[in-house]
C-alpha atoms as a PDB file:
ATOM      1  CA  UNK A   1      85.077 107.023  59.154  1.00  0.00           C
ATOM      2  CA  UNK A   2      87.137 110.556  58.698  1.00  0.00           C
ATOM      3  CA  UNK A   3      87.955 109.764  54.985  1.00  0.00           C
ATOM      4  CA  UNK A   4      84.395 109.124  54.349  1.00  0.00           C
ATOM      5  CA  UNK A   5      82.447 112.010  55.819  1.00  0.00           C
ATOM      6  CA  UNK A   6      85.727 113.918  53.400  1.00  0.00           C
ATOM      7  CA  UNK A   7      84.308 112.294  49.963  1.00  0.00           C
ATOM      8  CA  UNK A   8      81.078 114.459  49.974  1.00  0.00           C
ATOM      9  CA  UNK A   9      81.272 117.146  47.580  1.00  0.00           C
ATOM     10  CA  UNK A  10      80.588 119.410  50.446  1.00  0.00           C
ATOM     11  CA  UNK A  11      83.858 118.861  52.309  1.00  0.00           C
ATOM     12  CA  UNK A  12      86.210 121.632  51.539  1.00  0.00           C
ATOM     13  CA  UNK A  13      89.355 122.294  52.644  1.00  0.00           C
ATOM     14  CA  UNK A  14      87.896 123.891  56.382  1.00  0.00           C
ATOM     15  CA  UNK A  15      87.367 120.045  57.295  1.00  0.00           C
ATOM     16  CA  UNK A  16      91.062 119.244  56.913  1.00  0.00           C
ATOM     17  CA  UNK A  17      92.333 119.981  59.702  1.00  0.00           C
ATOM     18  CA  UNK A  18      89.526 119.430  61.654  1.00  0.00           C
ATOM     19  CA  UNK A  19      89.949 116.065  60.727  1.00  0.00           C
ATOM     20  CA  UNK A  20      93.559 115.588  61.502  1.00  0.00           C
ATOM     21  CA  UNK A  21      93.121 116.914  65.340  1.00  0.00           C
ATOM     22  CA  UNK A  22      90.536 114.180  65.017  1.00  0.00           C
ATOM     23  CA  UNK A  23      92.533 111.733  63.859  1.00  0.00           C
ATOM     24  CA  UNK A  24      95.670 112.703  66.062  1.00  0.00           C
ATOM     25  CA  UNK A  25      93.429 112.776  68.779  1.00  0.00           C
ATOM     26  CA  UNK A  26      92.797 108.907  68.199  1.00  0.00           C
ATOM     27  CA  UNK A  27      96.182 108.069  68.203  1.00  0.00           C
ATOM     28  CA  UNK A  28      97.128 110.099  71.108  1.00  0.00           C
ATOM     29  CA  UNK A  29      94.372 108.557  73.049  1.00  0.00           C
ATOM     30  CA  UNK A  30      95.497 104.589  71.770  1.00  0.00           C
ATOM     31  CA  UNK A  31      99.192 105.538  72.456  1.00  0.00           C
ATOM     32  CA  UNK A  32      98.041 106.218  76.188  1.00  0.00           C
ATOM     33  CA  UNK A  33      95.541 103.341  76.703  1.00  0.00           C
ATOM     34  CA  UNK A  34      97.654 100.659  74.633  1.00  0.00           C
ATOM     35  CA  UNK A  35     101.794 101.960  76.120  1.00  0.00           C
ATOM     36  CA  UNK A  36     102.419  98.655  77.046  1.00  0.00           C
ATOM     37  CA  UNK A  37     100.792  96.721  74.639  1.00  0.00           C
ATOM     38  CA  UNK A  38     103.689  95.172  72.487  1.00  0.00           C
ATOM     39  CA  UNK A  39     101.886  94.347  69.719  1.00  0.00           C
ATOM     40  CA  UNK A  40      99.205  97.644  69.298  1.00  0.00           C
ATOM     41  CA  UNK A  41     101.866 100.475  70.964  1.00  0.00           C
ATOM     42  CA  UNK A  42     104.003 100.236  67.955  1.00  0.00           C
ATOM     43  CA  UNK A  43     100.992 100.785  65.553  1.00  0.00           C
ATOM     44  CA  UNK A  44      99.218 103.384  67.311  1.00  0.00           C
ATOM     45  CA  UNK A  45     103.366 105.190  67.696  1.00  0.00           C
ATOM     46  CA  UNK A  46     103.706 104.625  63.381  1.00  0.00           C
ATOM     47  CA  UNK A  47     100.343 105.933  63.127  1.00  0.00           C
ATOM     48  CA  UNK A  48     100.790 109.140  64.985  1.00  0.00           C
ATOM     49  CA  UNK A  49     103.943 110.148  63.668  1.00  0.00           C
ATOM     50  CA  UNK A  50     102.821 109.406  59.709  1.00  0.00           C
ATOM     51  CA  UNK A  51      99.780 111.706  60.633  1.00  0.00           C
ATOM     52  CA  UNK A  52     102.397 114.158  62.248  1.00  0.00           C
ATOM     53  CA  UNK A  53     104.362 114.069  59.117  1.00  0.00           C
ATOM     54  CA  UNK A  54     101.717 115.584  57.093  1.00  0.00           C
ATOM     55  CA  UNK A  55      99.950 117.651  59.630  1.00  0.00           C
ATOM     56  CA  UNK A  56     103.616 119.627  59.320  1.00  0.00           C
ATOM     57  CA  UNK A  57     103.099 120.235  56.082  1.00  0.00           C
ATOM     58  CA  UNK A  58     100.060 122.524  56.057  1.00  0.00           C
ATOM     59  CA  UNK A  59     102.341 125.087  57.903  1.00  0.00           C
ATOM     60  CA  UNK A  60     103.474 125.476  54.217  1.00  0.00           C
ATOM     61  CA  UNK A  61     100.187 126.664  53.078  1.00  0.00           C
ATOM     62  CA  UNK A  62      97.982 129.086  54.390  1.00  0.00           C
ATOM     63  CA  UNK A  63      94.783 127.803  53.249  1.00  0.00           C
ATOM     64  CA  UNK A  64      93.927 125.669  55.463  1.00  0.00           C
ATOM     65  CA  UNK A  65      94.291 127.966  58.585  1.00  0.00           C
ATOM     66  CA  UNK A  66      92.427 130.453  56.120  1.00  0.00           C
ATOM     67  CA  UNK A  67      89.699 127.793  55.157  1.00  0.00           C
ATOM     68  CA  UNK A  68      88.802 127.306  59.707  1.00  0.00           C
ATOM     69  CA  UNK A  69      89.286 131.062  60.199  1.00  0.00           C
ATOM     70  CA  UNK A  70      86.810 131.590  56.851  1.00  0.00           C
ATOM     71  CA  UNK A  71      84.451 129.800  58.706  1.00  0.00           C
ATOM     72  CA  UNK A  72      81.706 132.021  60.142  1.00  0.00           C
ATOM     73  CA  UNK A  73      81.081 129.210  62.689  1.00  0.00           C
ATOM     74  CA  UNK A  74      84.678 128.641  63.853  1.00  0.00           C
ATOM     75  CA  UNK A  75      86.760 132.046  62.847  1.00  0.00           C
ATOM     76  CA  UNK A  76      90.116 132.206  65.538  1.00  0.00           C
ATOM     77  CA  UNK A  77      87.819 130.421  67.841  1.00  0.00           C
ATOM     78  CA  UNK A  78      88.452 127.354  66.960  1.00  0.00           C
ATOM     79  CA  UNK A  79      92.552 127.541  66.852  1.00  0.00           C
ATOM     80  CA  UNK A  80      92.545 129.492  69.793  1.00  0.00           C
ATOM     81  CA  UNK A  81      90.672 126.372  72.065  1.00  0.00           C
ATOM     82  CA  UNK A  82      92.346 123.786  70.199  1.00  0.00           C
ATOM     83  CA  UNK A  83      95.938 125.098  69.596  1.00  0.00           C
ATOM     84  CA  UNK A  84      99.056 125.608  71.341  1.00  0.00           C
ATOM     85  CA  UNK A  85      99.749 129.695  71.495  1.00  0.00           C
ATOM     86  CA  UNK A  86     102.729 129.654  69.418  1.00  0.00           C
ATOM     87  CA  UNK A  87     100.761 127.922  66.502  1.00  0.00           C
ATOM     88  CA  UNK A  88      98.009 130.299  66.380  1.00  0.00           C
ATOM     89  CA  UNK A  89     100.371 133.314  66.521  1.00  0.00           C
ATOM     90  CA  UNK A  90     102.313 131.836  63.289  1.00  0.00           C
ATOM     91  CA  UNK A  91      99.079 130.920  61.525  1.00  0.00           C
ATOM     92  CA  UNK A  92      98.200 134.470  62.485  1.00  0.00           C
ATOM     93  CA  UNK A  93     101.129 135.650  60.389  1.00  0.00           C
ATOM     94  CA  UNK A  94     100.116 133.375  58.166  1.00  0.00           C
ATOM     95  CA  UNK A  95      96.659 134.506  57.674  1.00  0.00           C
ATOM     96  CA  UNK A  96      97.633 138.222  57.391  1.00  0.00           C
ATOM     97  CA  UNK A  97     100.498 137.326  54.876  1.00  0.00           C
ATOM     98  CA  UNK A  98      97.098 135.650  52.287  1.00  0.00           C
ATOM     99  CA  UNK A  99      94.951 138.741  53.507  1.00  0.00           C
ATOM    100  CA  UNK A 100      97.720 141.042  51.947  1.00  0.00           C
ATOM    101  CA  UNK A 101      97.215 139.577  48.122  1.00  0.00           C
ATOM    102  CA  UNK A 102      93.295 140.305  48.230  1.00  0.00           C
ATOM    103  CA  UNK A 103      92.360 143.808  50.683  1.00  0.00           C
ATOM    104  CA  UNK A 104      92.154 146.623  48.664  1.00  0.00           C
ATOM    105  CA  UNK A 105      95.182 149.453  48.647  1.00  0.00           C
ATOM    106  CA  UNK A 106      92.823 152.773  48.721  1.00  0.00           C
ATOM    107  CA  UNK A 107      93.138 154.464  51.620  1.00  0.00           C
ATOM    108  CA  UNK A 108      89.431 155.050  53.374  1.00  0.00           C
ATOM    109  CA  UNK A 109      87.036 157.108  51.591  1.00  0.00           C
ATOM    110  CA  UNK A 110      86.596 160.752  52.626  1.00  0.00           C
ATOM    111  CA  UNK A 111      82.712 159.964  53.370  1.00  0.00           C
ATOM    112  CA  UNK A 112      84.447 157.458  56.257  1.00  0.00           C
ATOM    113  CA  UNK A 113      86.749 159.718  58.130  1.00  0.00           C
ATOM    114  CA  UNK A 114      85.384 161.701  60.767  1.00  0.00           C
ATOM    115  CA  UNK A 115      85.304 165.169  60.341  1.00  0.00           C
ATOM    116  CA  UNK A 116      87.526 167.467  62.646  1.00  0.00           C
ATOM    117  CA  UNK A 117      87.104 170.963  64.041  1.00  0.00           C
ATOM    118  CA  UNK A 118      90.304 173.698  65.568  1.00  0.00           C
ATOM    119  CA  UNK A 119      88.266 173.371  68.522  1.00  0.00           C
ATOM    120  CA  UNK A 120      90.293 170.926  70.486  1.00  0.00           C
ATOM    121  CA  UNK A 121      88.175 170.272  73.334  1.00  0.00           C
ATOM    122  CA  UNK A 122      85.443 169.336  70.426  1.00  0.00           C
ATOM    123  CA  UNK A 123      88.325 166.903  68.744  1.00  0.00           C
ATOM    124  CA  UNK A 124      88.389 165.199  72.197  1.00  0.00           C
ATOM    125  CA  UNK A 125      85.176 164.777  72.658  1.00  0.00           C
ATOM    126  CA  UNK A 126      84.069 163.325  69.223  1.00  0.00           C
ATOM    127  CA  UNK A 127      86.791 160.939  69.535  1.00  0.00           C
ATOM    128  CA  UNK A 128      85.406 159.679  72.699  1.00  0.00           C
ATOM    129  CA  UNK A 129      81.461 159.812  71.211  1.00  0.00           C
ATOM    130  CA  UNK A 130      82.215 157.849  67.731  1.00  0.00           C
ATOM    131  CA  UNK A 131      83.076 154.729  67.593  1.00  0.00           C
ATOM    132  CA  UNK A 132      86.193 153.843  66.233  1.00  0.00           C
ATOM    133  CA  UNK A 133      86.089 153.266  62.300  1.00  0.00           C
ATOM    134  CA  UNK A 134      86.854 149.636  61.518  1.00  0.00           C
ATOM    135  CA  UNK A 135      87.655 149.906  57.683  1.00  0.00           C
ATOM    136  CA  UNK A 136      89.391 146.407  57.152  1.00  0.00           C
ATOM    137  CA  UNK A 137      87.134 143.847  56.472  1.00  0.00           C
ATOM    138  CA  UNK A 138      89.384 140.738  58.043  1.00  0.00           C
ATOM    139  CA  UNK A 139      89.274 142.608  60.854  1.00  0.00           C
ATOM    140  CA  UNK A 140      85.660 143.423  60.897  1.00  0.00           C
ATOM    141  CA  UNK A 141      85.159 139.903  60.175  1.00  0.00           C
ATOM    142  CA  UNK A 142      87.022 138.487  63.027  1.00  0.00           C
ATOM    143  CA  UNK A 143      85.931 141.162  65.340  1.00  0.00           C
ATOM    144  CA  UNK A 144      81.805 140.334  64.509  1.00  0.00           C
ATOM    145  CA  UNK A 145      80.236 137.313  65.995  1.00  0.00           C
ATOM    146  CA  UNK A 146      80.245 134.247  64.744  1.00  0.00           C
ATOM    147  CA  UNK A 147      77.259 132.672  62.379  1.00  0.00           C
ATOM    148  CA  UNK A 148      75.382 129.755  62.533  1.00  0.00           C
ATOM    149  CA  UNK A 149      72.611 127.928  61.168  1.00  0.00           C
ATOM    150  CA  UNK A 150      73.852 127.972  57.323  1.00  0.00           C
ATOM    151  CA  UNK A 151      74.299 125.029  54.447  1.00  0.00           C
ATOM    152  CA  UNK A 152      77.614 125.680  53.980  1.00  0.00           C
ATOM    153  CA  UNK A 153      80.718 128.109  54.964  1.00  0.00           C
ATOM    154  CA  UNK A 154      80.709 128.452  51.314  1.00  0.00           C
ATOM    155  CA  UNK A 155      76.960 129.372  50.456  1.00  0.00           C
ATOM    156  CA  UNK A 156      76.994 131.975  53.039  1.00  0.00           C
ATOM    157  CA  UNK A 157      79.857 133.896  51.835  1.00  0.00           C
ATOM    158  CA  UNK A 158      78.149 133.656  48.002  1.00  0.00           C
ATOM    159  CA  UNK A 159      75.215 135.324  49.770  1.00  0.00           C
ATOM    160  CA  UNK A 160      74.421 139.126  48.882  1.00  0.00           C
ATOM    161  CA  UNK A 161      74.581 139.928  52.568  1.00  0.00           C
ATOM    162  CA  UNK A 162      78.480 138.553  52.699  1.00  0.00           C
ATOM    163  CA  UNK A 163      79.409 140.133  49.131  1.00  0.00           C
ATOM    164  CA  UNK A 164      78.425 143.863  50.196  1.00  0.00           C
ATOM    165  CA  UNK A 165      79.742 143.943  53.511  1.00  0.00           C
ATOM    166  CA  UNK A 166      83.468 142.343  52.306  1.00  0.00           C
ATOM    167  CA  UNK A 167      83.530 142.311  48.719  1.00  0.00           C
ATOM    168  CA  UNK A 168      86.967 141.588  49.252  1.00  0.00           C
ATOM    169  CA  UNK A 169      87.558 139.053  51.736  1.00  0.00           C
ATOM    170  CA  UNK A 170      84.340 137.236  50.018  1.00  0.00           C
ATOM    171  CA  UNK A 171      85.951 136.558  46.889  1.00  0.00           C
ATOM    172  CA  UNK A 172      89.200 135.310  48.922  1.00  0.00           C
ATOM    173  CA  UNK A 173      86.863 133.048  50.875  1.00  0.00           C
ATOM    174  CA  UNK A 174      85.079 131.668  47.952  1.00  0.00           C
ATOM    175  CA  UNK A 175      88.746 130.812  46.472  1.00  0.00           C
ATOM    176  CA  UNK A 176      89.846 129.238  49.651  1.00  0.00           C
ATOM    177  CA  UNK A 177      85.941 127.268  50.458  1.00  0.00           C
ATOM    178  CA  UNK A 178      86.164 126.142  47.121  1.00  0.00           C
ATOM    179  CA  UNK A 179      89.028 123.508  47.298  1.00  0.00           C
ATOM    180  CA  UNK A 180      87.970 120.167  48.123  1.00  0.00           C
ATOM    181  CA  UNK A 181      89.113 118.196  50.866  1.00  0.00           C
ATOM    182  CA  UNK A 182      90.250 115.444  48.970  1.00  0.00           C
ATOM    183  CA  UNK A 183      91.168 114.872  45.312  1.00  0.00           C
ATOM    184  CA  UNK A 184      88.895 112.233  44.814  1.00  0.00           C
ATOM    185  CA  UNK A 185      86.726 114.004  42.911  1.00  0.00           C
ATOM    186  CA  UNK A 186      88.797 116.442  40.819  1.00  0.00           C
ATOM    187  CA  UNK A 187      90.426 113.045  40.091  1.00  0.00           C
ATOM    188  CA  UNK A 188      87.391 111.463  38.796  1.00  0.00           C
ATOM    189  CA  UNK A 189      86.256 114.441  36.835  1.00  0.00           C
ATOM    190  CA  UNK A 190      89.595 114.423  34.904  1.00  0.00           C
ATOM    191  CA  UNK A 191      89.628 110.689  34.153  1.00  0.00           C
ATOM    192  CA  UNK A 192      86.187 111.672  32.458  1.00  0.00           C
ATOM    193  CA  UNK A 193      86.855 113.925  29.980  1.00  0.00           C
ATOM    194  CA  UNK A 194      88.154 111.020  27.701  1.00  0.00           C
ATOM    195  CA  UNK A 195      84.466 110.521  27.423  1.00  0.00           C
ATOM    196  CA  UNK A 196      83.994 114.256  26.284  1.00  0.00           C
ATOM    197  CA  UNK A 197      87.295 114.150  23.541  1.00  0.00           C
ATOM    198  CA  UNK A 198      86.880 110.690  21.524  1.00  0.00           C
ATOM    199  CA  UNK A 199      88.039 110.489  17.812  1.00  0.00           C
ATOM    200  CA  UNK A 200      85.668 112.569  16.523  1.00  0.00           C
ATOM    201  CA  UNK A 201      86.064 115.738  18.869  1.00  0.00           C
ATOM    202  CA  UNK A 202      90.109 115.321  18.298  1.00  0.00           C
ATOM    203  CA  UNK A 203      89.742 119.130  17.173  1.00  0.00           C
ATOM    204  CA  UNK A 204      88.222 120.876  20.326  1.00  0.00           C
ATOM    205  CA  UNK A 205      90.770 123.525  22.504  1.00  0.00           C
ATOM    206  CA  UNK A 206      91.410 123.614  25.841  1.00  0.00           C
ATOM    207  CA  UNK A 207      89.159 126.523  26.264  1.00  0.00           C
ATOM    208  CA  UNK A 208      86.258 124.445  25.054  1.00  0.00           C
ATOM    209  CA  UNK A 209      87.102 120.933  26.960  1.00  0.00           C
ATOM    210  CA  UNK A 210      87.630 123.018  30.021  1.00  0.00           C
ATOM    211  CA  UNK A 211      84.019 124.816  29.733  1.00  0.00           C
ATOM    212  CA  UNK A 212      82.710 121.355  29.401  1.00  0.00           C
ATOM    213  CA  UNK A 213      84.263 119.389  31.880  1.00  0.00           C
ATOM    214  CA  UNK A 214      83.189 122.425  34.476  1.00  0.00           C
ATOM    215  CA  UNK A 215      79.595 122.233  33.033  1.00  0.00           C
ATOM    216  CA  UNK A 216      79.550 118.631  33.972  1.00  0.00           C
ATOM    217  CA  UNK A 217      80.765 118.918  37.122  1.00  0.00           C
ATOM    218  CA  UNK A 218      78.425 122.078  37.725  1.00  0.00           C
ATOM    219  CA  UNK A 219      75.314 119.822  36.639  1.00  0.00           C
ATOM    220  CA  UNK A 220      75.838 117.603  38.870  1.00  0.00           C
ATOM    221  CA  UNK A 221      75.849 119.848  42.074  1.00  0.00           C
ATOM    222  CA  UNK A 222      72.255 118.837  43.346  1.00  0.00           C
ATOM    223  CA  UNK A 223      71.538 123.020  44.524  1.00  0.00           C
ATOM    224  CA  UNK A 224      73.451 124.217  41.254  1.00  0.00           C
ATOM    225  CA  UNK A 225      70.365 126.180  38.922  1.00  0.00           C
ATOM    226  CA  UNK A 226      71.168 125.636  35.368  1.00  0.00           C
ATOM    227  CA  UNK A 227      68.962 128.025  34.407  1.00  0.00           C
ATOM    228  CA  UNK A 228      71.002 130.969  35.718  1.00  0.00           C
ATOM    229  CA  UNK A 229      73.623 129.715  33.153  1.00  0.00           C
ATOM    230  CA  UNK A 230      71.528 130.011  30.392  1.00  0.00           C
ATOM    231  CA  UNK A 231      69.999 133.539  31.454  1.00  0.00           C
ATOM    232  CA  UNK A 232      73.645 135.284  31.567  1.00  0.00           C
ATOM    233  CA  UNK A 233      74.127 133.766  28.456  1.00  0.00           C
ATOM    234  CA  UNK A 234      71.037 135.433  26.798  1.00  0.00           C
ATOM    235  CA  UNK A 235      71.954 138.455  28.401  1.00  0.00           C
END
């Protein structure tokens, strides 16, 4: 049931996990009902701990906290009901470690910081009246309510809205969103290009195949418009 609501082109990687407390849920709950069973206590133990096995190994990654935490629907929420506190304060570390290879360096621009006078009781007070400046845009992010009511996590960070207000963390979300659940389909897409490079076509480059195979894949996305392919390319 898990792996199948996975094999929709829409699953990307923020269902991952999801899916493993689901899964490790299961188990946990057959370990308990079946602990005596001789014959289903051993299978429910085997399952759990293979599912154990790899939910350890997406502490090596930080994508898939990113990919939950990317989620305008779920952001810390999510880890922070579901987790133990030491796990979210590692994916936490985590998190800021991927954050670090996409926020910008610049300092804040001079149009941002607020201006001061030598008139301290005036400095007091318009520290007090202002709001504090949140110039991060994880942090603003995490610190703004969560969204509902999209498609996607992904089409909502490709909207205009989500592109001006963090043209940073956008583009690492769309990165992150991007990767598919499961390999299922990246698989099948590479098993096809033998249909694009037969005998004849023994003379195309890797530049070319690769446009190709992405065009395919891009035609087939039901809400993908062609036509804005073949506009930039007139432009």
């Amino acid at each position: 049931m898990t792996t199948k609501a996975l094999e929709s082109s829409f699953a990307t990687l923020d269902n991952v996990l999801l899916a493993m407390d689901f899964v490790l849920a299961q188990f946990e709950a057959g370990k308990e009902a079946h602990i005596d069973d001789p014959i289903m206590a051993p299978m429910y133990n085997s399952g759990w701990a293979k599912m154990d096995k790899y939910y350890c190994l997406t502490d090596e990654s930080p994508a898939y906290v990113a990919a939950i935490v990317l989620h305008p629907s779920h952001k810390w929420h999510y880890i922070h009901e579901n987790w133990k506190k030491e796990w979210a304060d590692s994916s936490k570390k985590l998190m800021e470690t991927l954050w670090d290879d996409y926020k910008p360096v610049e300092p804040p621009s001079l149009s941002e910081v607020p201006l001061t006078t030598t008139n301290e009781f005036l400095n007091w007070r318009n520290k007090h009246l202002q709001p504090a400046l949140i110039t991060d845009e994880y942090e603003r992010y995490c610190k703004s309510e969560r969204v509902y009511g999209f498609t996607s996590a992904l089409a909502w960070w490709l909207e205009e809205t989500q592109q001006k207000n963090y043209p940073y963390l956008s583009k690492m979300a769309v990165d992150i969103l991007s990767i598919p659940a499961m390999s299922a389909e990246p698989e099948r897409l590479f098993s096809g290009a033998k249909i694009t490079i037969t005998d004849r076509r023994n003379r195309l480059g890797s530049d070319v195949i690769q446009a190709l195979e992405c065009l395919k894949s891009w035609f087939g996305i039901q809400d993908f418009q062609g036509d804005d392919i073949s506009a930039t390319t007139v432009e």
